[in-house]
PDB file of N, CA and C in Angstrom:
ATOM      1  N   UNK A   1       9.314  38.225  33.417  1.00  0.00           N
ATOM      2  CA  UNK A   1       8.557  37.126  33.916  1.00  0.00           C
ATOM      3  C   UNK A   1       7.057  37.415  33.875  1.00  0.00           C
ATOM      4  N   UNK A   2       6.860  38.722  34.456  1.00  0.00           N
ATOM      5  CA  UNK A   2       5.083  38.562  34.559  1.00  0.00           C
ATOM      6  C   UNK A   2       4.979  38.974  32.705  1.00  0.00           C
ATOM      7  N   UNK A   3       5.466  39.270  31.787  1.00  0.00           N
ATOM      8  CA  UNK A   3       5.038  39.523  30.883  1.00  0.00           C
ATOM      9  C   UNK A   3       4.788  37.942  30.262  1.00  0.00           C
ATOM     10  N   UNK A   4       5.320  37.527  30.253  1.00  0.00           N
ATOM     11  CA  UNK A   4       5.420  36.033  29.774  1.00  0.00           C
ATOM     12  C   UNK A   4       4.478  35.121  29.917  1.00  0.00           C
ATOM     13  N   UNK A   5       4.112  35.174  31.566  1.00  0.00           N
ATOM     14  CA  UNK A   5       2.674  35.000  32.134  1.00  0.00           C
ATOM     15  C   UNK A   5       1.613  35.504  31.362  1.00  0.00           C
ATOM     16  N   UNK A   6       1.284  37.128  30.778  1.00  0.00           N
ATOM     17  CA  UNK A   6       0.127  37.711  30.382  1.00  0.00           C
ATOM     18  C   UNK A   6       0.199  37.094  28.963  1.00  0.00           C
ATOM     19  N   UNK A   7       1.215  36.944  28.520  1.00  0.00           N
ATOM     20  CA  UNK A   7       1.254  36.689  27.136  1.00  0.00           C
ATOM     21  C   UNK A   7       1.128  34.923  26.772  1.00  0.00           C
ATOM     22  N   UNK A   8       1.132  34.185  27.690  1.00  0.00           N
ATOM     23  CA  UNK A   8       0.664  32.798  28.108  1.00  0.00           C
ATOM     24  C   UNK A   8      -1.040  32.830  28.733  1.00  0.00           C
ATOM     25  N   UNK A   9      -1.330  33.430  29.347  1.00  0.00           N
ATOM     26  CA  UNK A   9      -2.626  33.508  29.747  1.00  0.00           C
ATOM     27  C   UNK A   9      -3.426  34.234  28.343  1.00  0.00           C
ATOM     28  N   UNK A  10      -2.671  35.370  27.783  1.00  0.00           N
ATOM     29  CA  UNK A  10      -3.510  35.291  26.629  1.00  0.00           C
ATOM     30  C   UNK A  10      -3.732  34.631  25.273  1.00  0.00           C
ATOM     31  N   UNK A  11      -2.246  33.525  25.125  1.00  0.00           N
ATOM     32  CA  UNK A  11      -1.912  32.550  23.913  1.00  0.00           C
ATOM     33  C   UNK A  11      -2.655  31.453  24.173  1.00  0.00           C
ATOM     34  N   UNK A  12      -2.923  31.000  25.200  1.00  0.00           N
ATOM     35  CA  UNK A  12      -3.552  29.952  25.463  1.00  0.00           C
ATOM     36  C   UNK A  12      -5.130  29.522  25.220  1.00  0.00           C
ATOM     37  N   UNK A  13      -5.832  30.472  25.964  1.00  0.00           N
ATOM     38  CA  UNK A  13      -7.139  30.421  25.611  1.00  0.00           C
ATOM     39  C   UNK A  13      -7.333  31.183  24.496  1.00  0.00           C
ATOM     40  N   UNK A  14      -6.484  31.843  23.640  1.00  0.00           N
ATOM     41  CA  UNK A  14      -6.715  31.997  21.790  1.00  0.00           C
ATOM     42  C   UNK A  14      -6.559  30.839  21.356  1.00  0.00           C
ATOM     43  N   UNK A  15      -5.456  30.041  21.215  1.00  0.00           N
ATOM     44  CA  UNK A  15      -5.267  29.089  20.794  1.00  0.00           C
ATOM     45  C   UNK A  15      -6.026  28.238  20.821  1.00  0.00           C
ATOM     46  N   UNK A  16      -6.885  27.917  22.193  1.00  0.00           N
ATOM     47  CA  UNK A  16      -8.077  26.518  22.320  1.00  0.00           C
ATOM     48  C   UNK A  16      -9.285  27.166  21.473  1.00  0.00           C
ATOM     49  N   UNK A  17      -9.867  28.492  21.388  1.00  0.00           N
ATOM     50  CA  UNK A  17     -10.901  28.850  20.762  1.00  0.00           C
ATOM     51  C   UNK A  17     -10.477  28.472  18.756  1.00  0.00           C
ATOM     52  N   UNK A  18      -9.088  29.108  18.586  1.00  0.00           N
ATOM     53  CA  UNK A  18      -8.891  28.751  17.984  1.00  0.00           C
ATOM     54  C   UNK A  18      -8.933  27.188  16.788  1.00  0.00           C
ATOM     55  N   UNK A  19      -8.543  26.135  17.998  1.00  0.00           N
ATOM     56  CA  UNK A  19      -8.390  24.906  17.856  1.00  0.00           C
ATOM     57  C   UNK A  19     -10.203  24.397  17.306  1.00  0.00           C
ATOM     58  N   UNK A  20     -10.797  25.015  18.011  1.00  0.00           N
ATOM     59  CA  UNK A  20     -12.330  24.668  18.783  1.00  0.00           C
ATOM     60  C   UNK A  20     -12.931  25.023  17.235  1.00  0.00           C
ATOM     61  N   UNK A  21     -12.881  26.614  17.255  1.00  0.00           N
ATOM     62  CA  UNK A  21     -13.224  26.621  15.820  1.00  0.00           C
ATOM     63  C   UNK A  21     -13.084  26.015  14.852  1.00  0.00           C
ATOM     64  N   UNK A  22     -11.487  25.388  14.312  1.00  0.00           N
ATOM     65  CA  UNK A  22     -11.208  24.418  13.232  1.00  0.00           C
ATOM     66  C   UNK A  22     -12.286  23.495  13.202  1.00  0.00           C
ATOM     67  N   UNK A  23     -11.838  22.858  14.088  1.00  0.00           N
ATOM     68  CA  UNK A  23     -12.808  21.291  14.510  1.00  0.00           C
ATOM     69  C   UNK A  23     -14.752  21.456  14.231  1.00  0.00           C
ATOM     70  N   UNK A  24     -14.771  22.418  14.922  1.00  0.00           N
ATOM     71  CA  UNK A  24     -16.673  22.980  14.389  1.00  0.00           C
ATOM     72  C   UNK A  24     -16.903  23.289  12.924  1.00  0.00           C
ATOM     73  N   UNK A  25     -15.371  23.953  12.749  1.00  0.00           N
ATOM     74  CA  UNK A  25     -15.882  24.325  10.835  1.00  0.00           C
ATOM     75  C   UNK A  25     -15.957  22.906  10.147  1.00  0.00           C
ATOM     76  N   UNK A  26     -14.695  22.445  10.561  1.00  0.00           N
ATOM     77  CA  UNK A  26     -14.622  20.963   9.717  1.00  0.00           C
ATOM     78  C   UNK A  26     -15.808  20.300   9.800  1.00  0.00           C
ATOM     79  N   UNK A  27     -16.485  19.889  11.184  1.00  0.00           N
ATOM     80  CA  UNK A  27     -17.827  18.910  10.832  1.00  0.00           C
ATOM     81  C   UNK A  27     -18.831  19.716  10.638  1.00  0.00           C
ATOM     82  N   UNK A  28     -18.819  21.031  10.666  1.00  0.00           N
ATOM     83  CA  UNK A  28     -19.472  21.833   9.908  1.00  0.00           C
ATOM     84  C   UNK A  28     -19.721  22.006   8.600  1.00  0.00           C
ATOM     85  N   UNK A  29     -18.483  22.002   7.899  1.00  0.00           N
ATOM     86  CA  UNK A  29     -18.638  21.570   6.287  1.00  0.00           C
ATOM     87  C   UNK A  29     -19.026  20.062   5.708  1.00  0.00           C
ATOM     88  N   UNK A  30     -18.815  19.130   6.289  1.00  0.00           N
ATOM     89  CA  UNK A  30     -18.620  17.893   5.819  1.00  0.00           C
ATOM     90  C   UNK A  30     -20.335  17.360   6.419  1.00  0.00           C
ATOM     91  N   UNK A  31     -20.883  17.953   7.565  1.00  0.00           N
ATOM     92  CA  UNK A  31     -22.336  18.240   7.716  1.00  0.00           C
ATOM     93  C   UNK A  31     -23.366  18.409   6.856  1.00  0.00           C
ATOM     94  N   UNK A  32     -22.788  19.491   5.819  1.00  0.00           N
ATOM     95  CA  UNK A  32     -23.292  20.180   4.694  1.00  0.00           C
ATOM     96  C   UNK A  32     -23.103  19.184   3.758  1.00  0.00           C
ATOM     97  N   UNK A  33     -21.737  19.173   3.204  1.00  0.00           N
ATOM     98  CA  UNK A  33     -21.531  18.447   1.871  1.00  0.00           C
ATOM     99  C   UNK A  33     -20.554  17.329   1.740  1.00  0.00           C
ATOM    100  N   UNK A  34     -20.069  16.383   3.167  1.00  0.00           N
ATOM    101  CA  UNK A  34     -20.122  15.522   2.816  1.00  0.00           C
ATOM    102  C   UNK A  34     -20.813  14.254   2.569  1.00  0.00           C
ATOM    103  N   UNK A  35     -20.854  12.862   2.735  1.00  0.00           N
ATOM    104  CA  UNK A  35     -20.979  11.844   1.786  1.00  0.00           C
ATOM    105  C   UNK A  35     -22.814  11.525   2.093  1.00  0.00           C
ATOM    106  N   UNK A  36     -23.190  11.603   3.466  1.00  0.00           N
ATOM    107  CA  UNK A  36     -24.753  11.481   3.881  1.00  0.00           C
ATOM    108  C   UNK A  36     -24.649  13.405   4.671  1.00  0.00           C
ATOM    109  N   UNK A  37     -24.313  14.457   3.901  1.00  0.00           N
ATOM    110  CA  UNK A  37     -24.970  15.629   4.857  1.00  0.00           C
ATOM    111  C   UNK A  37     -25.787  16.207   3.906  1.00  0.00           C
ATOM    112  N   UNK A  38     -26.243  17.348   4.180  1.00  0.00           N
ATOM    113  CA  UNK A  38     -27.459  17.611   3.210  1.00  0.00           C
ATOM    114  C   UNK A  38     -27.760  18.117   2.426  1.00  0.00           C
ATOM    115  N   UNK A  39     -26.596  18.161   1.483  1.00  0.00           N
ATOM    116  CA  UNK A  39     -26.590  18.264   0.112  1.00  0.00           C
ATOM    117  C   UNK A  39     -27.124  17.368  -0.720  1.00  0.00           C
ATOM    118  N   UNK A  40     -26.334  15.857   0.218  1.00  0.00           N
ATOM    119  CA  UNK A  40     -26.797  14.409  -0.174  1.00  0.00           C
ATOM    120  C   UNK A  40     -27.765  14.006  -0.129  1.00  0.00           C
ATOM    121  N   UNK A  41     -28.809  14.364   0.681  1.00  0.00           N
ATOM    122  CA  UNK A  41     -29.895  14.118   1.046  1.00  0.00           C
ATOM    123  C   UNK A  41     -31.341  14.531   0.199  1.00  0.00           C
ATOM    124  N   UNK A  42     -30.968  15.897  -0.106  1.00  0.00           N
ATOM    125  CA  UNK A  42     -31.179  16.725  -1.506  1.00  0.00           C
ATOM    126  C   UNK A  42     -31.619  15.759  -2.776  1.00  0.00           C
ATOM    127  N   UNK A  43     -30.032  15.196  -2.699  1.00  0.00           N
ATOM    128  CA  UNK A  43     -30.075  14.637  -3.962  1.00  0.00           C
ATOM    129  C   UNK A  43     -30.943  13.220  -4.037  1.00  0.00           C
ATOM    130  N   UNK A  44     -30.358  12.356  -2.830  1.00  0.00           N
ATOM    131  CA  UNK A  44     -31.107  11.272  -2.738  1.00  0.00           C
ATOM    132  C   UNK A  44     -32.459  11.584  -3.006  1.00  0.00           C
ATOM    133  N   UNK A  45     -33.553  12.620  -2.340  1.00  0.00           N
ATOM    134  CA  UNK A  45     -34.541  12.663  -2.826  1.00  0.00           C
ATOM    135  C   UNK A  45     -35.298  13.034  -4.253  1.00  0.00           C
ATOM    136  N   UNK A  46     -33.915  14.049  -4.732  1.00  0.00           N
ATOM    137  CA  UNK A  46     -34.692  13.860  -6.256  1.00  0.00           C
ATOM    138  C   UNK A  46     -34.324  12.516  -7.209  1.00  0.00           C
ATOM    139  N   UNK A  47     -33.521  12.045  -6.582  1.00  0.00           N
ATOM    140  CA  UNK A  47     -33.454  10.595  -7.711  1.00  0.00           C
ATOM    141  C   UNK A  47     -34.489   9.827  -6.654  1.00  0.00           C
ATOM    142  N   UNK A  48     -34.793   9.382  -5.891  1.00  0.00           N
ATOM    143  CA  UNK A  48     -36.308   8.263  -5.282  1.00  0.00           C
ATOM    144  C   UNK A  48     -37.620   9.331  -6.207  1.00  0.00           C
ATOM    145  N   UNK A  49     -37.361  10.618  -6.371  1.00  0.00           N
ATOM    146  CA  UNK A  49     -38.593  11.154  -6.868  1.00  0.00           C
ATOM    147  C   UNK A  49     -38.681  10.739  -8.679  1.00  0.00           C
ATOM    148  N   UNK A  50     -37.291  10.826  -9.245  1.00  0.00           N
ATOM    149  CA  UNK A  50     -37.272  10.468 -10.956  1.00  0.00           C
ATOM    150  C   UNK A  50     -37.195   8.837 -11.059  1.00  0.00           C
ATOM    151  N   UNK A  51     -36.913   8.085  -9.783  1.00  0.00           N
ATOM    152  CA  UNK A  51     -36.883   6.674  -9.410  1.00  0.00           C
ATOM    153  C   UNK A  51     -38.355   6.356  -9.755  1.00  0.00           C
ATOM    154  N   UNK A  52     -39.364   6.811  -8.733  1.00  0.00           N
ATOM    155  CA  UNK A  52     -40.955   6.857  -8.268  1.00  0.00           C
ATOM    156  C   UNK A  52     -41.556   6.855  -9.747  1.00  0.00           C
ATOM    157  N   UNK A  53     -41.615   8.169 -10.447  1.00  0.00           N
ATOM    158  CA  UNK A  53     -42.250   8.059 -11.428  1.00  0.00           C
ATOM    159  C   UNK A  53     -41.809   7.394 -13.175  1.00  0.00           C
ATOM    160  N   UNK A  54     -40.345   6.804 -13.115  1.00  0.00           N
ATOM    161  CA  UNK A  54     -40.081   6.010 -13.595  1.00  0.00           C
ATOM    162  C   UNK A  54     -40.783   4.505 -13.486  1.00  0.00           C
ATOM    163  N   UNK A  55     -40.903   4.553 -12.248  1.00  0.00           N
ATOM    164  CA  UNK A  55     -41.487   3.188 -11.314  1.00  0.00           C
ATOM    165  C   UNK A  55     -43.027   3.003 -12.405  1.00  0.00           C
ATOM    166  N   UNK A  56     -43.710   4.313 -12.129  1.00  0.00           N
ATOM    167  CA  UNK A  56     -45.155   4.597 -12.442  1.00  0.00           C
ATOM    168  C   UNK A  56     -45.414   4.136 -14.321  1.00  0.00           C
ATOM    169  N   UNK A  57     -44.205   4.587 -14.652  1.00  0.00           N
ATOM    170  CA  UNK A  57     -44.216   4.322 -16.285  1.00  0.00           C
ATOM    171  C   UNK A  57     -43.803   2.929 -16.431  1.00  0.00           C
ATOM    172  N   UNK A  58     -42.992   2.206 -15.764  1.00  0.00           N
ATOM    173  CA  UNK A  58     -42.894   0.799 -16.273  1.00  0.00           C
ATOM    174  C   UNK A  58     -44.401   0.193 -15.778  1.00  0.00           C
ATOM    175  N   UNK A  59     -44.915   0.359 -14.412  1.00  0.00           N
ATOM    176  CA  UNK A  59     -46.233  -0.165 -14.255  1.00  0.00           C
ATOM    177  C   UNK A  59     -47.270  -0.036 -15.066  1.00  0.00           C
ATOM    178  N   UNK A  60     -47.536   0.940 -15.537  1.00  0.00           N
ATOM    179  CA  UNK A  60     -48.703   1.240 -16.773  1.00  0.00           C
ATOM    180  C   UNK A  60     -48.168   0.389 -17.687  1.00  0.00           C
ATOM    181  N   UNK A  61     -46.767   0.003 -18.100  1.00  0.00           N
ATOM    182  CA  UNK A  61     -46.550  -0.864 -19.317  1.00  0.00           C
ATOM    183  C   UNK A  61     -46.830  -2.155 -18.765  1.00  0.00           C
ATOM    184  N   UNK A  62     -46.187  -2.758 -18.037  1.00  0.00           N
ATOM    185  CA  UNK A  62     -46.765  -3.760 -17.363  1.00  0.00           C
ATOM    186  C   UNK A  62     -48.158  -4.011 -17.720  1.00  0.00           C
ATOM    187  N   UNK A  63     -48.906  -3.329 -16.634  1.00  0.00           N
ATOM    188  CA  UNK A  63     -50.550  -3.526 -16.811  1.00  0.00           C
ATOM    189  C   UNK A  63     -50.780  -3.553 -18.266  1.00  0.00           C
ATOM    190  N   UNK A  64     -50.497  -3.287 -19.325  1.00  0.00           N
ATOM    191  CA  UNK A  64     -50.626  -2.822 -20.730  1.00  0.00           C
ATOM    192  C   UNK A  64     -50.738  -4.215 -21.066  1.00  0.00           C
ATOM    193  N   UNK A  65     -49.387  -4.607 -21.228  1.00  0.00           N
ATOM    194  CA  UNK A  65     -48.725  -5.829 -21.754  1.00  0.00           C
ATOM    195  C   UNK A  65     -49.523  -6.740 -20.887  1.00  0.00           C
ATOM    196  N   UNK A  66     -49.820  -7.336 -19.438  1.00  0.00           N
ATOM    197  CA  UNK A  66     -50.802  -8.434 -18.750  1.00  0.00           C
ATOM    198  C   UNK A  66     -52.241  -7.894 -19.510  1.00  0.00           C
ATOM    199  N   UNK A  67     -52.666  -7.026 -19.840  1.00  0.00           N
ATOM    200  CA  UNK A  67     -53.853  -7.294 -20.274  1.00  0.00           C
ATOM    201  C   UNK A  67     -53.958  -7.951 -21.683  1.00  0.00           C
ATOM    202  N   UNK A  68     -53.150  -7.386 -23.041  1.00  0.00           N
ATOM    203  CA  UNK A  68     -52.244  -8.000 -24.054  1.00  0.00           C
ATOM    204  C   UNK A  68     -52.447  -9.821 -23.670  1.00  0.00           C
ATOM    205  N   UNK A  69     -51.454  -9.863 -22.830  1.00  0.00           N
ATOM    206  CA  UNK A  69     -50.945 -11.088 -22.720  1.00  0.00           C
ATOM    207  C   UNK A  69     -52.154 -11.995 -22.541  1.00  0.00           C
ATOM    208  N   UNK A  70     -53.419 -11.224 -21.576  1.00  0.00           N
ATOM    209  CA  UNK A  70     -54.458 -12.448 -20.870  1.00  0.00           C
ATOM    210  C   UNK A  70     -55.737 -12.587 -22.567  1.00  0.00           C
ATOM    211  N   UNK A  71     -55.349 -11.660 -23.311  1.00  0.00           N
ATOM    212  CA  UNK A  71     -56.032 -11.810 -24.468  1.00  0.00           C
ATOM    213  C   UNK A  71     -55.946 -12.723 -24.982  1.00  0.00           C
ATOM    214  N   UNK A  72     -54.671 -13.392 -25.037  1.00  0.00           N
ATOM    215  CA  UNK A  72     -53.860 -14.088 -26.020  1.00  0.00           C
ATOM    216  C   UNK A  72     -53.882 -15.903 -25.330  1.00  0.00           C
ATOM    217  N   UNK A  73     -54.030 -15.650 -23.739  1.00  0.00           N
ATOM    218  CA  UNK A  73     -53.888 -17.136 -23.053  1.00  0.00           C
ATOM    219  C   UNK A  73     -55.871 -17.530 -22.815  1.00  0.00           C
ATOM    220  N   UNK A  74     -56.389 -16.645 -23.467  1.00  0.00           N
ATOM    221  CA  UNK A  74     -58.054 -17.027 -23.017  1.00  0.00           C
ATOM    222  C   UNK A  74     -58.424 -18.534 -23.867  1.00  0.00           C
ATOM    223  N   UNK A  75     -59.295 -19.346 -23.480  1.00  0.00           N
ATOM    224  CA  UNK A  75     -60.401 -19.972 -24.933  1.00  0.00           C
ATOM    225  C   UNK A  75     -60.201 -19.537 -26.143  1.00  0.00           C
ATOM    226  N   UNK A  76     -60.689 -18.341 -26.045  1.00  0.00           N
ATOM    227  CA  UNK A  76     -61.078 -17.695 -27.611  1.00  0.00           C
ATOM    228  C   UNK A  76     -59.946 -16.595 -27.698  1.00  0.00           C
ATOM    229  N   UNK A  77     -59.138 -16.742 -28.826  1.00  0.00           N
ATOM    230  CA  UNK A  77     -58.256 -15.691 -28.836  1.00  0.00           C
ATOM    231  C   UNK A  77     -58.635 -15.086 -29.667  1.00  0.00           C
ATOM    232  N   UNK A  78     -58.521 -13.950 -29.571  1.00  0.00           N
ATOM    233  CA  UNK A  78     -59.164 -12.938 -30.598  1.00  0.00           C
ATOM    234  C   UNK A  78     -57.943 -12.530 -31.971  1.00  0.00           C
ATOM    235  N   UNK A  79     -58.892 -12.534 -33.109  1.00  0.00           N
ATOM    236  CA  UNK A  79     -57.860 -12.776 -34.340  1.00  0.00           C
ATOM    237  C   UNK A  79     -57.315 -11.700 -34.374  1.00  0.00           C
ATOM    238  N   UNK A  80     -58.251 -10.678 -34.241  1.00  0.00           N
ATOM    239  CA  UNK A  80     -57.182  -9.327 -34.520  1.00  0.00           C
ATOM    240  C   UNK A  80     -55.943  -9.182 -34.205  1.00  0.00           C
ATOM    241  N   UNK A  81     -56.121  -9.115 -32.373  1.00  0.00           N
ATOM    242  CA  UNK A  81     -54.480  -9.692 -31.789  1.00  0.00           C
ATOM    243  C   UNK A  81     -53.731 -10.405 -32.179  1.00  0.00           C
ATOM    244  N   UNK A  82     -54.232 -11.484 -32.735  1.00  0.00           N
ATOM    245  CA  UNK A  82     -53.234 -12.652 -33.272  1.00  0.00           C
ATOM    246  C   UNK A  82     -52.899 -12.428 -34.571  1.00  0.00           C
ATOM    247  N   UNK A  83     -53.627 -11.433 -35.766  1.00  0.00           N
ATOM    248  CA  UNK A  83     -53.252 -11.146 -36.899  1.00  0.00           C
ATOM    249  C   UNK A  83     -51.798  -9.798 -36.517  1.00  0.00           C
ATOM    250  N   UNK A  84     -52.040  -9.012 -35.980  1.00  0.00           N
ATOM    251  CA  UNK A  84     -51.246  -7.841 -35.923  1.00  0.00           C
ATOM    252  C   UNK A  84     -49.595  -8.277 -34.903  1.00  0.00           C
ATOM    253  N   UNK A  85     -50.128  -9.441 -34.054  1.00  0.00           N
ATOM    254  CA  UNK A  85     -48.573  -9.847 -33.566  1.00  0.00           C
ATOM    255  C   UNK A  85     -48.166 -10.903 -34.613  1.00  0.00           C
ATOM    256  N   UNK A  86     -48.713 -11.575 -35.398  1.00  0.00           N
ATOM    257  CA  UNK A  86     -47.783 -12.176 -36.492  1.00  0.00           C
ATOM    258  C   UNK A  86     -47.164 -11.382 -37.144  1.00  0.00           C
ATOM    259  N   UNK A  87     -48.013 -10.544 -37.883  1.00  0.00           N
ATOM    260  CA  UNK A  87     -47.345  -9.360 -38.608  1.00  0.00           C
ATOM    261  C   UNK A  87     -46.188  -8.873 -38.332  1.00  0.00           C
ATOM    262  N   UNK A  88     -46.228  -8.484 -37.239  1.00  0.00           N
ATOM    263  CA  UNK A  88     -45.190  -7.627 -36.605  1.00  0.00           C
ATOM    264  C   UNK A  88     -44.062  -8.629 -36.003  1.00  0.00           C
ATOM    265  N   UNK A  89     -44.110  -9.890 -36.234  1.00  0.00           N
ATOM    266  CA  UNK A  89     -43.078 -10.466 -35.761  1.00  0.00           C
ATOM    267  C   UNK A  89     -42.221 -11.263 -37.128  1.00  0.00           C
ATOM    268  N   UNK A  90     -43.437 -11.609 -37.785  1.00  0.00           N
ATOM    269  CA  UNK A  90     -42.994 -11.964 -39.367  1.00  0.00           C
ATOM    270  C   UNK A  90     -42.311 -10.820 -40.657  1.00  0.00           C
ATOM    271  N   UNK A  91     -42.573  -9.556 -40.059  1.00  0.00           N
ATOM    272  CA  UNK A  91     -42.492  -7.976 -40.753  1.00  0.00           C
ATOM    273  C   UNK A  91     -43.276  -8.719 -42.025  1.00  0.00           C
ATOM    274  N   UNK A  92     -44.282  -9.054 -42.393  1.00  0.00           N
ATOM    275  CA  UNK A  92     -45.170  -9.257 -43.244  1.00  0.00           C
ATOM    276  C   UNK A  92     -46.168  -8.420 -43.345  1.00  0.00           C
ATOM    277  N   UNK A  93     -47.030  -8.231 -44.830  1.00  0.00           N
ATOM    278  CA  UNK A  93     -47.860  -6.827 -44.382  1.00  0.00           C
ATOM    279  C   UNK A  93     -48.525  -7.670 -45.795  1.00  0.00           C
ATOM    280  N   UNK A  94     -49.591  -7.132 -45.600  1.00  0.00           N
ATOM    281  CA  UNK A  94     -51.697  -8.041 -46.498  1.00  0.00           C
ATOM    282  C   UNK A  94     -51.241  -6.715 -47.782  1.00  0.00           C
ATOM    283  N   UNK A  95     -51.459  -7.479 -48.763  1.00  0.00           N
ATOM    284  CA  UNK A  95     -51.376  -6.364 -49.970  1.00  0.00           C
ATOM    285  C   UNK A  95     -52.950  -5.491 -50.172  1.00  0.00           C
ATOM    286  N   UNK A  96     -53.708  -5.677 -49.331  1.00  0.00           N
ATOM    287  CA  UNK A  96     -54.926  -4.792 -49.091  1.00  0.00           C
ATOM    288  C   UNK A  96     -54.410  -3.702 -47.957  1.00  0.00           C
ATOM    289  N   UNK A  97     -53.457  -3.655 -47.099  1.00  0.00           N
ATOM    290  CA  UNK A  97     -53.107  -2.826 -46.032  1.00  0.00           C
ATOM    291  C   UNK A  97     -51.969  -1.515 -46.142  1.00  0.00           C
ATOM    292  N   UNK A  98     -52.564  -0.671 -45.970  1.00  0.00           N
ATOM    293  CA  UNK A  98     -52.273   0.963 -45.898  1.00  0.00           C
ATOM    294  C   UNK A  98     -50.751   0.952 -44.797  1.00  0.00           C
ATOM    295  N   UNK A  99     -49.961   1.224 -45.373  1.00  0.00           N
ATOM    296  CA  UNK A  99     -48.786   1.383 -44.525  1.00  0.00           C
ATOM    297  C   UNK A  99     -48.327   2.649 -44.455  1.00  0.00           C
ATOM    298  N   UNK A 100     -48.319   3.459 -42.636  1.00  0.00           N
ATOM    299  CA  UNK A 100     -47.600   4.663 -42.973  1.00  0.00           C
ATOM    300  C   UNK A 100     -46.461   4.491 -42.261  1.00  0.00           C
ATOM    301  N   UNK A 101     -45.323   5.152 -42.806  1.00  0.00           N
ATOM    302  CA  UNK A 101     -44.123   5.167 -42.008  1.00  0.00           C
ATOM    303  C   UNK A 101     -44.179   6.647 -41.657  1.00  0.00           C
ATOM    304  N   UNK A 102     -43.401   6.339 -40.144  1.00  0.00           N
ATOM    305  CA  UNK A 102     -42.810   7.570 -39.557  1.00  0.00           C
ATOM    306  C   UNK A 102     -41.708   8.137 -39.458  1.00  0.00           C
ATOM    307  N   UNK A 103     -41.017   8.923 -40.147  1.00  0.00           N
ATOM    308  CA  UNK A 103     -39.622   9.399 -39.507  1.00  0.00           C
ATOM    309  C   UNK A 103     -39.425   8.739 -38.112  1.00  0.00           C
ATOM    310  N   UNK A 104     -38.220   8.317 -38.163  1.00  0.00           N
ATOM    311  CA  UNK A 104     -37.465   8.072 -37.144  1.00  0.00           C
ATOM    312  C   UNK A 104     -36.003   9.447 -36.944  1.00  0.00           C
ATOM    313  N   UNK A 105     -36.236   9.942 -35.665  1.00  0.00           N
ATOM    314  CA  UNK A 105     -35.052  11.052 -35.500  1.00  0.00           C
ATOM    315  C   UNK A 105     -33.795  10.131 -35.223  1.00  0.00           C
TER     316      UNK A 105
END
C-alpha cells in the first residue's frame, strides 16, 4: 500500500510536467513555423520588400509613358514622336534609315 502511494505521488506530477511540456513544445513549434509565426513573417517581409521595389519600377515606367503620352495630347505634337510611333506600329522603316538589330536571347 504505501508503495503504491510513493509511486502515485511520483507518477503523477511526472506525468502533468510531462503533459505541460508537450503542449509548450507544440505552440512552441507552430510559434516558429506555423502559418503567421516567424518564419512567416520573415517571409512576408521579403516579398512587401521585392513587392516595394517592383512597385518603384512600374512607377518610373508609368511616369515615362505620362510624359510620352502628354507629348502626343499637346497643340503641337512633335513629329519626331509621331514619326518613330508610326514606325513602330506600322514595322515600316525610311530607306534613308540605319537599322541595327539586336540578338534576342
Amino acid at each position: 500500500m504505501v508503495t503504491r502511494m510513493r509511486f502515485r505521488r511520483f507518477l503523477f506530477p511526472l506525468a502533468l510536467y510531462c503533459a505541460t511540456g508537450a503542449v509548450v513544445s507544440y505552440f512552441s513549434y507552430h510559434a516558429y513555423h506555423g502559418q503567421r509565426g516567424i518564419e512567416a513573417k520573415r517571409e512576408y517581409k521579403q516579398r512587401i520588400a521585392s513587392l516595394r521595389g517592383e512597385l518603384e519600377q512600374v512607377s518610373s515606367e508609368k511616369t515615362a509613358l505620362e510624359r510620352r503620352v502628354s507629348l502626343l495630347r499637346t497643340q503641337h505634337v512633335e513629329r519626331d514622336l509621331l514619326e518613330e510611333r508610326a514606325r513602330v506600329i506600322l514595322n515600316n522603316v525610311n530607306k534613308n534609315d540605319v537599322v541595327v538589330l539586336f540578338g534576342v536571347d
